[in-house]
C-alpha atoms as a PDB file:
ATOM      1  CA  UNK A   1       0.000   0.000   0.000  1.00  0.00           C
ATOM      2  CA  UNK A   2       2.924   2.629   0.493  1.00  0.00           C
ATOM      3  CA  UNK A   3       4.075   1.381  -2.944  1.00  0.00           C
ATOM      4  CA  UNK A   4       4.001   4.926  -4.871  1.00  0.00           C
ATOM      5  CA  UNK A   5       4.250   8.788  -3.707  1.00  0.00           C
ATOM      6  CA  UNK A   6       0.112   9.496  -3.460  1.00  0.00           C
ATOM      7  CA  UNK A   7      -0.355   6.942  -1.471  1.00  0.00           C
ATOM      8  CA  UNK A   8       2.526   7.315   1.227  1.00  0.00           C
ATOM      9  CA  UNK A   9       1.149  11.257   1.043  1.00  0.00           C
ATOM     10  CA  UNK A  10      -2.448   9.547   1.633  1.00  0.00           C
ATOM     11  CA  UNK A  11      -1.289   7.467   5.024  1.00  0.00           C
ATOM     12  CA  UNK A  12       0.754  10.292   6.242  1.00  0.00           C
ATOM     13  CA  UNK A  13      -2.115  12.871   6.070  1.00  0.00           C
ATOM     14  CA  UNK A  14      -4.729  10.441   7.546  1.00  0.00           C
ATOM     15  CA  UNK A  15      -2.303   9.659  10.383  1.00  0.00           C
ATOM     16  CA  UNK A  16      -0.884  13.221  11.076  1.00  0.00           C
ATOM     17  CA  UNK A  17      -4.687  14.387  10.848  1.00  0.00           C
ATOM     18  CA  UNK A  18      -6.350  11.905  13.166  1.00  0.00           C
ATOM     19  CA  UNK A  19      -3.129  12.700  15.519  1.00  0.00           C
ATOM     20  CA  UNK A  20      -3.799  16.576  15.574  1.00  0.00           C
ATOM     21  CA  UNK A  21      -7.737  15.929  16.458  1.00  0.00           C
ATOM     22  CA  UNK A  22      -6.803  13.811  19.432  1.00  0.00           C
ATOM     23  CA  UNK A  23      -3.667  16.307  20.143  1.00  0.00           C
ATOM     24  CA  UNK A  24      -5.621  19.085  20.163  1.00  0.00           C
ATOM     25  CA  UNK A  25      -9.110  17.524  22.089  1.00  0.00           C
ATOM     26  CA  UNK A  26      -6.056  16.971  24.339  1.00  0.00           C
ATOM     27  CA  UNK A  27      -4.618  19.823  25.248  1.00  0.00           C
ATOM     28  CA  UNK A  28      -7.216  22.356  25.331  1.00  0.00           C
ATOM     29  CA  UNK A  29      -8.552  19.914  28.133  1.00  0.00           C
ATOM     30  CA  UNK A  30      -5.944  19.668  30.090  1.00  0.00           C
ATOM     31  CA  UNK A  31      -5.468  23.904  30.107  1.00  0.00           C
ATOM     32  CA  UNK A  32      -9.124  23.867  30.441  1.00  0.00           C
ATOM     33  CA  UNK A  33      -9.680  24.480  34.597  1.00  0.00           C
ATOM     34  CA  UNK A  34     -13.184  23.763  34.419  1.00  0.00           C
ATOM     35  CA  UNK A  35     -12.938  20.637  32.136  1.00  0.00           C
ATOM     36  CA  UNK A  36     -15.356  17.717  32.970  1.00  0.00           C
ATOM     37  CA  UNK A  37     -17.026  15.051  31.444  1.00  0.00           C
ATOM     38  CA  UNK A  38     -20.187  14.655  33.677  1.00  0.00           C
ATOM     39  CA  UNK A  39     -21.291  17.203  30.108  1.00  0.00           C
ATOM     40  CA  UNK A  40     -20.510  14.597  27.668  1.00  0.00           C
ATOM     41  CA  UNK A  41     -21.478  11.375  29.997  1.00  0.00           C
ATOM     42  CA  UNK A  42     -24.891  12.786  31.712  1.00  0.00           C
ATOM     43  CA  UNK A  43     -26.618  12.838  28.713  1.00  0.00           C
ATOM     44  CA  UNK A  44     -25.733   9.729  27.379  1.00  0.00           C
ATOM     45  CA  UNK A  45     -29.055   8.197  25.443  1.00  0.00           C
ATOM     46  CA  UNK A  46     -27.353   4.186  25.236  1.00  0.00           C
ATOM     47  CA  UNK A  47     -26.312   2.615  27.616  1.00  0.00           C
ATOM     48  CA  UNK A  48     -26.876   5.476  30.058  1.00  0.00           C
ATOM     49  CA  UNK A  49     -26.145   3.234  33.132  1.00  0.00           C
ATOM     50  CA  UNK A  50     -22.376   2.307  32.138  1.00  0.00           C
ATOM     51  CA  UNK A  51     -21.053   6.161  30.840  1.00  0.00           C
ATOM     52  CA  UNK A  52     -22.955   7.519  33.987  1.00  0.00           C
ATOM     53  CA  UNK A  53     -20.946   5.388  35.969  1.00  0.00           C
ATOM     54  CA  UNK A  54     -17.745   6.838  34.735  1.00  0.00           C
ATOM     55  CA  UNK A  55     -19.248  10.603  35.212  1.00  0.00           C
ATOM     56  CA  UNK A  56     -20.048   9.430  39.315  1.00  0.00           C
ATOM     57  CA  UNK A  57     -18.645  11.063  42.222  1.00  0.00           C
ATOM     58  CA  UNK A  58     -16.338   7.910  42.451  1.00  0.00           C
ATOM     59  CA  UNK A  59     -15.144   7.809  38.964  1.00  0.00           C
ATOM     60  CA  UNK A  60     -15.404  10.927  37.819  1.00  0.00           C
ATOM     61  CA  UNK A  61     -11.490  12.548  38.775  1.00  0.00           C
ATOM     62  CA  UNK A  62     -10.090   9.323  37.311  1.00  0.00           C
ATOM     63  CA  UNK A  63     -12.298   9.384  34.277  1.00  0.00           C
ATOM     64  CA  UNK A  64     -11.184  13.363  34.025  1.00  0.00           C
ATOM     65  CA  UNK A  65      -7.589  12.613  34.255  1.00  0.00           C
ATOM     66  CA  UNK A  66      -7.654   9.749  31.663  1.00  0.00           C
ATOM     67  CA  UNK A  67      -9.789  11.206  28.947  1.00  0.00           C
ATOM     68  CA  UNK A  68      -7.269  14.722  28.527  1.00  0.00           C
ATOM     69  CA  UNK A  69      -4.226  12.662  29.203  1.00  0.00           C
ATOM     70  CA  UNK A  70      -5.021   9.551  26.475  1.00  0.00           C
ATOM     71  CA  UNK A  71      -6.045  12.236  23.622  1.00  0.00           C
ATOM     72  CA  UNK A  72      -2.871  14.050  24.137  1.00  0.00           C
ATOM     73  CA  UNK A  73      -0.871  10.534  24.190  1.00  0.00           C
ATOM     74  CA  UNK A  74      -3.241   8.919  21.478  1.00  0.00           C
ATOM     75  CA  UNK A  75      -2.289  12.516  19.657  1.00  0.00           C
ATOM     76  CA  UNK A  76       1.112  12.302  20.135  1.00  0.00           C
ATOM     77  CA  UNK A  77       2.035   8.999  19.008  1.00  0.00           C
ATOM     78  CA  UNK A  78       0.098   9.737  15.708  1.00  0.00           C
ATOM     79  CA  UNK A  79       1.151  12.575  15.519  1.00  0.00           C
ATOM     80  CA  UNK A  80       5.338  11.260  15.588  1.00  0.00           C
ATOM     81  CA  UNK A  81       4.397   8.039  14.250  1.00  0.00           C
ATOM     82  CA  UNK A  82       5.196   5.647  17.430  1.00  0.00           C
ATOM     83  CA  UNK A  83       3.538   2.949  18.109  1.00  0.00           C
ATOM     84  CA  UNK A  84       0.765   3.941  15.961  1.00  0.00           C
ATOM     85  CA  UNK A  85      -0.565   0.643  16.162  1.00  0.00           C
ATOM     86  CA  UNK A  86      -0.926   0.619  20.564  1.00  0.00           C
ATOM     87  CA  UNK A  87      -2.373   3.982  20.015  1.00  0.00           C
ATOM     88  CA  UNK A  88      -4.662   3.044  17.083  1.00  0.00           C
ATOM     89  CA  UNK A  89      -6.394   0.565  18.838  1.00  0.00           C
ATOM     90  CA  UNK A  90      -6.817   3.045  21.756  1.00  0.00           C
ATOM     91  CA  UNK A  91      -8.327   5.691  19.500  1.00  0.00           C
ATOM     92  CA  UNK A  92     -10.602   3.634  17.418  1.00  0.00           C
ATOM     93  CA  UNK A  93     -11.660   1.999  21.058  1.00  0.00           C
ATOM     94  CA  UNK A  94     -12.715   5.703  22.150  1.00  0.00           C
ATOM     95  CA  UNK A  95     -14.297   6.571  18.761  1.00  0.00           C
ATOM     96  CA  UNK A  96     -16.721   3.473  19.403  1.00  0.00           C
ATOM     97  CA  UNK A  97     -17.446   4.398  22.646  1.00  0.00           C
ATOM     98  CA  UNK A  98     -18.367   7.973  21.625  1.00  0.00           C
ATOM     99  CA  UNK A  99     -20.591   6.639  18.713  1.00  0.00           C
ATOM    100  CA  UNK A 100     -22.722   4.686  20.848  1.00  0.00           C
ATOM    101  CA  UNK A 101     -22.496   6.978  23.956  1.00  0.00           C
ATOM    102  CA  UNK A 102     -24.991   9.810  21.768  1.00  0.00           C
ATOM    103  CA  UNK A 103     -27.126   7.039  19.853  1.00  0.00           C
ATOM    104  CA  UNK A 104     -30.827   7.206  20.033  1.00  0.00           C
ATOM    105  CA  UNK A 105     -31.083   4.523  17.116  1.00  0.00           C
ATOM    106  CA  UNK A 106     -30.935   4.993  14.104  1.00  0.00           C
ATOM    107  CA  UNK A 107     -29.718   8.709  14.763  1.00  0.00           C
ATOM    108  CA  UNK A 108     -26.494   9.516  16.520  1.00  0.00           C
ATOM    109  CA  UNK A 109     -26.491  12.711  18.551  1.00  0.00           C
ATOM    110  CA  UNK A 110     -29.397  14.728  16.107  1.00  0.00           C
ATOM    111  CA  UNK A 111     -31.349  13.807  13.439  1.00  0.00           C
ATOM    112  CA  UNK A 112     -29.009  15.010  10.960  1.00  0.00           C
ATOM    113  CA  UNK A 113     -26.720  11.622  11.480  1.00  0.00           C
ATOM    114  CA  UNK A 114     -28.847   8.185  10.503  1.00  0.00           C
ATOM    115  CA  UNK A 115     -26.684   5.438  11.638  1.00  0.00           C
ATOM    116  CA  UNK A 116     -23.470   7.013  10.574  1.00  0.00           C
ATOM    117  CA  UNK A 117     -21.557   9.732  11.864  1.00  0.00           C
ATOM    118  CA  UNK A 118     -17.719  11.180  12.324  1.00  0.00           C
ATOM    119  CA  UNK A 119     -16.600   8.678  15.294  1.00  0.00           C
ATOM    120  CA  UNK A 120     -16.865   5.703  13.196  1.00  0.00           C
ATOM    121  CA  UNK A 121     -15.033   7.929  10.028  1.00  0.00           C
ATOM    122  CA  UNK A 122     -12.520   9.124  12.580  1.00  0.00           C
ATOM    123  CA  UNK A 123     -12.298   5.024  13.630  1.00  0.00           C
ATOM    124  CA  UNK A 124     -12.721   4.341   9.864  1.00  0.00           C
ATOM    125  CA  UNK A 125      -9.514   6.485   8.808  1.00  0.00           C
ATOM    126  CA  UNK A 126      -7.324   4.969  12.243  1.00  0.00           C
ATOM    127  CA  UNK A 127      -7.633   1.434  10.878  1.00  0.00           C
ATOM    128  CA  UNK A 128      -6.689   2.361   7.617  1.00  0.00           C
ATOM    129  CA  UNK A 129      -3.641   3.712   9.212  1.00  0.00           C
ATOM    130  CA  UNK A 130      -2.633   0.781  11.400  1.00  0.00           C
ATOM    131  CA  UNK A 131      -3.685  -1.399   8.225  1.00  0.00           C
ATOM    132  CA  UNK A 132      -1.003   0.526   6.157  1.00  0.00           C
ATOM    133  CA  UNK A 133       1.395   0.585   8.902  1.00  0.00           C
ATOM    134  CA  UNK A 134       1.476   4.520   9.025  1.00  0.00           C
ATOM    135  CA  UNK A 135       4.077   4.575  11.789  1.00  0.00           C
ATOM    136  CA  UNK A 136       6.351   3.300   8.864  1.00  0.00           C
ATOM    137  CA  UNK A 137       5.637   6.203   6.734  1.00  0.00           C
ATOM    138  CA  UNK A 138       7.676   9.147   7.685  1.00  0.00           C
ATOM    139  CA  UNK A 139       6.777   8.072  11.501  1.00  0.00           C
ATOM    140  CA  UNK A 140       9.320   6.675  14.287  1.00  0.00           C
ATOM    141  CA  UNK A 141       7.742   3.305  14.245  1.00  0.00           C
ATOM    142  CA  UNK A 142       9.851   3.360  10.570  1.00  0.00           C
ATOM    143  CA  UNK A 143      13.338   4.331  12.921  1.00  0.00           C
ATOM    144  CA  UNK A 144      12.530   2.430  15.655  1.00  0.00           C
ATOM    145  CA  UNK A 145      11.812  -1.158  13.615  1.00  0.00           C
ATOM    146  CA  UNK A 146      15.815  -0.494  12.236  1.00  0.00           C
ATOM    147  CA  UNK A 147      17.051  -0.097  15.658  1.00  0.00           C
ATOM    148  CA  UNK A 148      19.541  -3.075  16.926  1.00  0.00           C
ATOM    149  CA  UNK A 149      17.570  -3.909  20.277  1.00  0.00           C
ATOM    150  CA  UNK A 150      13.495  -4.709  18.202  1.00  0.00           C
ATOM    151  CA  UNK A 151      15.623  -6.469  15.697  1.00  0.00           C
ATOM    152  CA  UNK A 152      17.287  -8.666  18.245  1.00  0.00           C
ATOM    153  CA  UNK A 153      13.835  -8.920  19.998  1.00  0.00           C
ATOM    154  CA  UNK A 154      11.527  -9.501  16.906  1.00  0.00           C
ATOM    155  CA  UNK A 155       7.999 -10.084  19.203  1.00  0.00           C
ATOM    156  CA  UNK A 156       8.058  -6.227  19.589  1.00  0.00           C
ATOM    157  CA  UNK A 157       7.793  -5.623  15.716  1.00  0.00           C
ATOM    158  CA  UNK A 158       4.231  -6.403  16.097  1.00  0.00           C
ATOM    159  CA  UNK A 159       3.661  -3.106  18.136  1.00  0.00           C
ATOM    160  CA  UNK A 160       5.206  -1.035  15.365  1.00  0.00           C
ATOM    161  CA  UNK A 161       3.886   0.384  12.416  1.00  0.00           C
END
């Protein structure tokens, strides 16, 4: 897939794109004071009882620190191209749990989105990175796979790319 010039432009934009959206969602919530996703998770139509749970007095500074902190690393590691693949999974896994989080079936969040919407494009367009090994292209997965110590320890080569 990373055979000619369009295509490796192709995988680097989807990967550096999808990298600055979680980047970005990232930051600007961890400079945000007031940050908090009882918002988001209170008005959860599917599956209300499980994303409540994460929004509860118990959960709730955990489930704030984790949702800033994985965008920016999620970002990040698209973003540079390291272990795209580890992060991938992590993204798309968030992506699907946003989709179903606003669902009122067959419309997600308004009645402007039947069935479809932009988390399962945004999970749609990670895949296709970790499919074409987008750490490879331009990326440090591409470095790191060269380096002495993964070549002498070949299980790790399935983390890269």
């Amino acid at each position: 897939m990373t055979d000619t010039t369009f295509n490796r432009g192709l995988i680097l934009f989807f990967r550096v794109a999808m990298g600055w959206t979680f980047l970005y969602a990232g930051v600007t919530q961890i400079i945000d004071p007031h940050f908090t996703v009882a918002g988001f998770l209170g008005t959860t139509k599917t599956f209300h009882g499980f994303y409540t749970w994460f929004a509860s007095p118990e959960m709730a500074p955990l489930t704030n620190f984790l949702v800033p902190w994985g965008h920016l690393l999620i970002g990040l590691a698209l973003v540079t191209g390291l272990l795209v693949r580890v992060s991938g999974v992590f993204g798309i896994l968030l992506m699907v749990t946003y989709y179903f989080a606003h669902m009122d079936f067959p419309y997600v969040e308004n009645h402007f989105n039947f069935i479809m919407d932009y988390h399962l494009v945004y999970a749609a367009a990670i895949a296709f990175v970790m499919a074409a090994r987008g750490g490879e292209v331009f990326g440090l997965d591409g470095w790191l796979g060269r380096q002495q110590f993964v070549v002498n320890h070949p299980a790790l080569k399935p983390l890269l790319g």
